[in-house]
C-alpha atoms as a PDB file:
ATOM      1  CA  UNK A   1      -3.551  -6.359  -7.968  1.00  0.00           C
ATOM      2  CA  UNK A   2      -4.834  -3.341  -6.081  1.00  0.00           C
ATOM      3  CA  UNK A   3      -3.222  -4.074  -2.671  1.00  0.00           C
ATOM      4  CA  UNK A   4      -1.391  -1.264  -1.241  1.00  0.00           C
ATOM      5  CA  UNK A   5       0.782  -3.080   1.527  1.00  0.00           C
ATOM      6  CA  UNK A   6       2.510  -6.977   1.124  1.00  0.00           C
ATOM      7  CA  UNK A   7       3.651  -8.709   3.798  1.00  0.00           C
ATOM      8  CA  UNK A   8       7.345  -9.240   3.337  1.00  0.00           C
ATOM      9  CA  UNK A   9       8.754 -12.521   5.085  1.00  0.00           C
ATOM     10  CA  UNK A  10      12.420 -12.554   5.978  1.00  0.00           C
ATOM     11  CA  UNK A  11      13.747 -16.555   6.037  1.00  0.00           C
ATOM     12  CA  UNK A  12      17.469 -17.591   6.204  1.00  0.00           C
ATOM     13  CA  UNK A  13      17.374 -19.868   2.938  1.00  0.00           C
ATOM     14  CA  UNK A  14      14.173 -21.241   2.606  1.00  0.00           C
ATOM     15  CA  UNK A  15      11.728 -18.757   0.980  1.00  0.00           C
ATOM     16  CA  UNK A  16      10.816 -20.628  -2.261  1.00  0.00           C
ATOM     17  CA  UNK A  17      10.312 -23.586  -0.058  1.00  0.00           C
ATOM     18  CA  UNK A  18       8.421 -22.056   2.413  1.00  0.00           C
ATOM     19  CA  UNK A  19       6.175 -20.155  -0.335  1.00  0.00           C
ATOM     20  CA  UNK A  20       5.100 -23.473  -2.013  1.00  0.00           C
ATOM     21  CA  UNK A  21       4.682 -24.546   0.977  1.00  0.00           C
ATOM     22  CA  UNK A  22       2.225 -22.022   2.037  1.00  0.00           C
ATOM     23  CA  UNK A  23       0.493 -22.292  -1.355  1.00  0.00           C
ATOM     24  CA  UNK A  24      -0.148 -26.250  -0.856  1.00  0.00           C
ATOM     25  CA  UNK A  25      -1.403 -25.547   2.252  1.00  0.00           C
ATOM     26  CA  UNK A  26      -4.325 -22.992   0.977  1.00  0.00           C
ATOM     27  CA  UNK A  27      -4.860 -24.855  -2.261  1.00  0.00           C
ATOM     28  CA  UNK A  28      -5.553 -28.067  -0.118  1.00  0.00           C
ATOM     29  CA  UNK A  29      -7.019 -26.624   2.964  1.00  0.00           C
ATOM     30  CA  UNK A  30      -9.264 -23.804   1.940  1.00  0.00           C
ATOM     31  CA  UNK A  31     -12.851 -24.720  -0.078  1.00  0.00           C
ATOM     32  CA  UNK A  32     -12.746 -20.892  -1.490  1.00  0.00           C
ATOM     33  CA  UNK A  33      -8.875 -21.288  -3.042  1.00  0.00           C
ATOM     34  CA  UNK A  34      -8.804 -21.420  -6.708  1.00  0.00           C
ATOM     35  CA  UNK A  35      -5.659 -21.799  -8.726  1.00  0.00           C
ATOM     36  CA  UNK A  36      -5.332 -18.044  -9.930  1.00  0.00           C
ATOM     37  CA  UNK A  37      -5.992 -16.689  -6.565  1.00  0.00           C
ATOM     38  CA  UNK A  38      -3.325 -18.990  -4.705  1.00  0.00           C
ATOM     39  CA  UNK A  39      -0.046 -18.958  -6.471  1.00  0.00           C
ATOM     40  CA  UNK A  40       3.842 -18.566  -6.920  1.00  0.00           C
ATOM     41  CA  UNK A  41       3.306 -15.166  -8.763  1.00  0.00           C
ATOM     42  CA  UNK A  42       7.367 -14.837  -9.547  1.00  0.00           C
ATOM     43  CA  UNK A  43      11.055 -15.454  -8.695  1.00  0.00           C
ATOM     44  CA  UNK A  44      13.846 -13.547  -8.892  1.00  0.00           C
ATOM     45  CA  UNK A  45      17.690 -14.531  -8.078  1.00  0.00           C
ATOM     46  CA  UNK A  46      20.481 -12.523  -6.800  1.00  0.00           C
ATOM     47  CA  UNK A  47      22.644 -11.145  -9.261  1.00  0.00           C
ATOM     48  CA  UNK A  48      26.545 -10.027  -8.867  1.00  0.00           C
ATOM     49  CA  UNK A  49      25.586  -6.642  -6.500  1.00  0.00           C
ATOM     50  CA  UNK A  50      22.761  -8.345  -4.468  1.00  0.00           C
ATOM     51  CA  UNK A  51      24.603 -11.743  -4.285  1.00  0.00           C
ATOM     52  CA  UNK A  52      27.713  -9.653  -2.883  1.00  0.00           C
ATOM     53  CA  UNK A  53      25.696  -7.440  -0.526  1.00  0.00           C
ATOM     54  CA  UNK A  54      23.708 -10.018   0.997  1.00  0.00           C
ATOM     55  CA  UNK A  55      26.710 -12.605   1.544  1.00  0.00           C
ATOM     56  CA  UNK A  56      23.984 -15.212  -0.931  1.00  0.00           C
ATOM     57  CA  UNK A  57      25.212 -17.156  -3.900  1.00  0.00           C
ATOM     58  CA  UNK A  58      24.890 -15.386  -7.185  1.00  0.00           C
ATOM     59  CA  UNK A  59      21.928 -17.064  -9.383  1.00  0.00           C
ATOM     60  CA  UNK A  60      20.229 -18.333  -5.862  1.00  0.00           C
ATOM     61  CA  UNK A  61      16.899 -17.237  -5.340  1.00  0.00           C
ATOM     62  CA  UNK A  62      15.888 -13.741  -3.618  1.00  0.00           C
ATOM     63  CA  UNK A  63      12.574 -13.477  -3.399  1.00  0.00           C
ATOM     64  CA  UNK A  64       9.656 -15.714  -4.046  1.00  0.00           C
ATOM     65  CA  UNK A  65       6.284 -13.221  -4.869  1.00  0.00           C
ATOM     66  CA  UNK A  66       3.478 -15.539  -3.781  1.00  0.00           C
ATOM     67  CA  UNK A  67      -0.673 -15.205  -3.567  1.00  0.00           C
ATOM     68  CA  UNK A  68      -2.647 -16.529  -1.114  1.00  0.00           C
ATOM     69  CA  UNK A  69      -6.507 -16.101  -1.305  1.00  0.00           C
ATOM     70  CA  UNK A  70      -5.556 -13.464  -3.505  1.00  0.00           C
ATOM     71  CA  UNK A  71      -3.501 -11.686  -1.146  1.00  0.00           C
ATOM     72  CA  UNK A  72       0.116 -10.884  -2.046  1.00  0.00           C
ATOM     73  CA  UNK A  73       3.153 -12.001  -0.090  1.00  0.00           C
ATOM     74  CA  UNK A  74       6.697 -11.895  -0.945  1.00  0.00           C
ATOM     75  CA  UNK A  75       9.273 -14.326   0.769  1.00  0.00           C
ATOM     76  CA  UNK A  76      12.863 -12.843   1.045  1.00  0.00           C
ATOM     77  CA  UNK A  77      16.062 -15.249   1.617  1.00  0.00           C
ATOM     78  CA  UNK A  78      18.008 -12.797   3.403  1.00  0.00           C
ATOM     79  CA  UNK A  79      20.002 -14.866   6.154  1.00  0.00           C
ATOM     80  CA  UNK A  80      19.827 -15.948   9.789  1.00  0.00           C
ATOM     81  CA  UNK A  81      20.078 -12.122  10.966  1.00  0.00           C
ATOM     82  CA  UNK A  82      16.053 -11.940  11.455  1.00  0.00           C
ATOM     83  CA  UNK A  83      13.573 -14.802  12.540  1.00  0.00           C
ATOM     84  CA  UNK A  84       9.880 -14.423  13.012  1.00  0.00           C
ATOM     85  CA  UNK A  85       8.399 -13.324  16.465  1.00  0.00           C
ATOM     86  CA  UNK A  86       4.580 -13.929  17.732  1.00  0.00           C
ATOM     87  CA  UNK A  87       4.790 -10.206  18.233  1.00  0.00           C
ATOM     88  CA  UNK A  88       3.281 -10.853  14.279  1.00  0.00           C
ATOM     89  CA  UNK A  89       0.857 -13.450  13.144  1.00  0.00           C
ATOM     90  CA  UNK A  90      -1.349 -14.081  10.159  1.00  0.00           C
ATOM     91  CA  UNK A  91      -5.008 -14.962  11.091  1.00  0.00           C
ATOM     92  CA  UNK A  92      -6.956 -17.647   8.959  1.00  0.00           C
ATOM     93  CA  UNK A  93     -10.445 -17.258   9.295  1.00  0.00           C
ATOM     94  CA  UNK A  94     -12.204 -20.301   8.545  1.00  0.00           C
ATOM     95  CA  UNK A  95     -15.597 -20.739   7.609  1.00  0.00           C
ATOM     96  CA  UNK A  96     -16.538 -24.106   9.656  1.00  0.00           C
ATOM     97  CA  UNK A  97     -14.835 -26.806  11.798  1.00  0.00           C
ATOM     98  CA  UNK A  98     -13.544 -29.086   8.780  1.00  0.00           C
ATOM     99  CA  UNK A  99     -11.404 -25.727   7.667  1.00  0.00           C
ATOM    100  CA  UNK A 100     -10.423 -24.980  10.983  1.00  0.00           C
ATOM    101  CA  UNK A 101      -8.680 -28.491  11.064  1.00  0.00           C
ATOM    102  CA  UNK A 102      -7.715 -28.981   7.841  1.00  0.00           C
ATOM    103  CA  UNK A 103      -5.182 -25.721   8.393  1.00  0.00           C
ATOM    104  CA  UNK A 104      -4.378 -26.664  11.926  1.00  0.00           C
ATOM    105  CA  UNK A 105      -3.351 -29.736  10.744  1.00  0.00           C
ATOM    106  CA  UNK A 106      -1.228 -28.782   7.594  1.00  0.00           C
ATOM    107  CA  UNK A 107       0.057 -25.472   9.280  1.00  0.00           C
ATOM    108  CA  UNK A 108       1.077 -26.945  12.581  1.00  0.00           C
ATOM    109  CA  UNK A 109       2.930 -30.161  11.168  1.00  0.00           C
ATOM    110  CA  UNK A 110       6.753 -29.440  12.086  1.00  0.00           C
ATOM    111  CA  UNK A 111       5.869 -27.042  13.876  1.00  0.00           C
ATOM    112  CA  UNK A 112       4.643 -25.982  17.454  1.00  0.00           C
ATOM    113  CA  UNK A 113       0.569 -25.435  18.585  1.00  0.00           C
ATOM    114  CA  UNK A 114      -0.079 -22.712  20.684  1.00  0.00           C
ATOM    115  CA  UNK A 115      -2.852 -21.436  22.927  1.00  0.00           C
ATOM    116  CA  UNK A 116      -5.832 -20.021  21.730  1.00  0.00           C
ATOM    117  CA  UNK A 117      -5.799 -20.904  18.212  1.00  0.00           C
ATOM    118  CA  UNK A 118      -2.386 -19.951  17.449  1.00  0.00           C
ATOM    119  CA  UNK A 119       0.572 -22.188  16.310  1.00  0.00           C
ATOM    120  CA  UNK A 120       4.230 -21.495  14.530  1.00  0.00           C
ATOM    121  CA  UNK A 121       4.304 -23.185  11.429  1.00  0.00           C
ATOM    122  CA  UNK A 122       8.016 -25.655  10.706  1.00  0.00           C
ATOM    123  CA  UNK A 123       9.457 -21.873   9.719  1.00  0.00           C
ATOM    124  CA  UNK A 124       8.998 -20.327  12.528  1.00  0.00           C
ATOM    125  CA  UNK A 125       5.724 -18.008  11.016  1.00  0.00           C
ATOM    126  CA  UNK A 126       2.799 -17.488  13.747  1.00  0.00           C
ATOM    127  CA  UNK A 127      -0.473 -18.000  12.534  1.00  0.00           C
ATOM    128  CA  UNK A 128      -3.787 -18.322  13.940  1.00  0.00           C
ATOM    129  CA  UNK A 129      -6.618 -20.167  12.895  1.00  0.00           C
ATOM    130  CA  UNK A 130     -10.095 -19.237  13.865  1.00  0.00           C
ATOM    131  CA  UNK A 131     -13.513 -19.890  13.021  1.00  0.00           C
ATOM    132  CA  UNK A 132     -15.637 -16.957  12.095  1.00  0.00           C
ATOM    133  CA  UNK A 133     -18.063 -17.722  14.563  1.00  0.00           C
ATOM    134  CA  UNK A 134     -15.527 -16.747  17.089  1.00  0.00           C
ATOM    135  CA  UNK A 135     -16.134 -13.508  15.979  1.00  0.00           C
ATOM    136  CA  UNK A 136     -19.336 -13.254  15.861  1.00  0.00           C
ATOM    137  CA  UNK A 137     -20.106 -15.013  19.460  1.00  0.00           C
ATOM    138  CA  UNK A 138     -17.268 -12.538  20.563  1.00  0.00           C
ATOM    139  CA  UNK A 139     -19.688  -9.236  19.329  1.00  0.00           C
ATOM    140  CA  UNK A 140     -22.848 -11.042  20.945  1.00  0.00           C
ATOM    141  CA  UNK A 141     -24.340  -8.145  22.822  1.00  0.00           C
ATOM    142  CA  UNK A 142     -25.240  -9.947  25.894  1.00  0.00           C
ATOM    143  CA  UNK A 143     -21.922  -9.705  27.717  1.00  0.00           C
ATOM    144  CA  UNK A 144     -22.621 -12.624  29.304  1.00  0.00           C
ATOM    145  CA  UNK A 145     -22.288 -14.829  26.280  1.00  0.00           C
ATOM    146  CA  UNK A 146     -19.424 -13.075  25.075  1.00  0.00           C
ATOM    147  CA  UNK A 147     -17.395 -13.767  27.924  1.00  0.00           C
ATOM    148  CA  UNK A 148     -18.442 -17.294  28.024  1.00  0.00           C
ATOM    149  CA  UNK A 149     -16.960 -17.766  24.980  1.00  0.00           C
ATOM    150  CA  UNK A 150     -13.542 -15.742  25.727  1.00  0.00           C
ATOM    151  CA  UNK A 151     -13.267 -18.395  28.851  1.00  0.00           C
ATOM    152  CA  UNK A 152     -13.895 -21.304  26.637  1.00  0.00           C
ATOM    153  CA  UNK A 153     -11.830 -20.296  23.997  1.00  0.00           C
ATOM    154  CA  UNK A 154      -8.849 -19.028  26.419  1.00  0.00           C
ATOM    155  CA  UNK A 155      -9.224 -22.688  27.136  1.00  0.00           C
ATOM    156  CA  UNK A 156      -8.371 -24.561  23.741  1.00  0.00           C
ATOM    157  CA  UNK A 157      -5.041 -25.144  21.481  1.00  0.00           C
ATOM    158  CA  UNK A 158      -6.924 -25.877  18.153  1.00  0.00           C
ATOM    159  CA  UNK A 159     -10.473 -23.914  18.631  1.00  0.00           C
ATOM    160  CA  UNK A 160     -13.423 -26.183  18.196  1.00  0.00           C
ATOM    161  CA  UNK A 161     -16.586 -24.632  17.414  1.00  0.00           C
ATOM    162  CA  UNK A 162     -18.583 -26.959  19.326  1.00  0.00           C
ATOM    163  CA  UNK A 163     -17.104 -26.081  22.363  1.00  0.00           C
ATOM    164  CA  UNK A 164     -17.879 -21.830  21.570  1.00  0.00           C
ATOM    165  CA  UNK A 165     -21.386 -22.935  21.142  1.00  0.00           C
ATOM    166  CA  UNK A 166     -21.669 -24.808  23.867  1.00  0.00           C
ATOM    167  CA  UNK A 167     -20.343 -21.683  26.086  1.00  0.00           C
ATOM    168  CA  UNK A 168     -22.373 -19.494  23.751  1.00  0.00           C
ATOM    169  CA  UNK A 169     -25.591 -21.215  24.758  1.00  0.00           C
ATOM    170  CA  UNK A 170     -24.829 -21.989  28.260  1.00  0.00           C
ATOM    171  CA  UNK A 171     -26.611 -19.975  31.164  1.00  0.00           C
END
């Protein structure tokens, strides 16, 4: 993998949990998933220094290396010192409606929906889920459309595309 920077989560206990999690979620959810590209990639445990530094259970596991749509994570249990903030988010972009709920649904259960497209997942992890004709309505050159669309969209939880195009094509 050529990817210069991975996303490194920080969870009290539950990173290989929270990995598979994340990988059941993309293999189920996403049409464009395959089984090479969406993965647990490796696992590694604490050993005597680590174990000792980070307060964790020798043998337990430290970090879970994971691949999502070919993108690399790596989950870290490193204790309840940190816990995930909206100030970061991970953005799905979906190709149609049926994606857009299928990882709403999976995504949000346990977890909390937000505004706009954005929810916390049962671990705390902000993510937001968008169709990619959100983007493209959003880059419309008549301002006017564009702005329709921002209003309708400032409007939703879960986005629904019907509702864009219906503020997309309204005069």
């Amino acid at each position: 993998m050529d990817q210069k920077i991975t996303p490194f989560l920080w969870f009290d206990d539950q990173a290989e949990e929270a990995a598979a999690f994340y990988v059941s979620v993309f293999t189920s959810a996403s049409r464009s998933a395959t089984k090479d590209d969406t993965r647990i990639v490796d696992v590694t445990r604490y050993g005597p220094a680590g174990a000792d530094a980070a307060g964790r259970p020798e043998g337990s596991v430290m970090t879970v290396a994971f691949r999502l749509e070919g993108e690399e994570f790596v989950a870290l249990n490193g204790g309840p010192e940190f816990t995930f903030t909206e100030a970061v988010s991970l953005m799905v972009e979906c190709q149609d409606q049926q994606e857009v709920d299928a990882f709403w649904t999976k995504l949000s259960e346990g977890g909390e929906e937000g505004p706009c497209g954005w929810l916390k997942d049962r671990y705390g992890l902000s993510w937001q889920v968008v169709p990619s004709a959100l983007n493209e309505m959003l880059h419309d050159p008549d301002p006017a459309k564009a702005e329709r669309v921002m209003a309708a969209m400032l409007g939703m939880k879960k986005i629904e595309v019907d509702g864009l195009r219906h503020a997309y094509g309204a005069a």
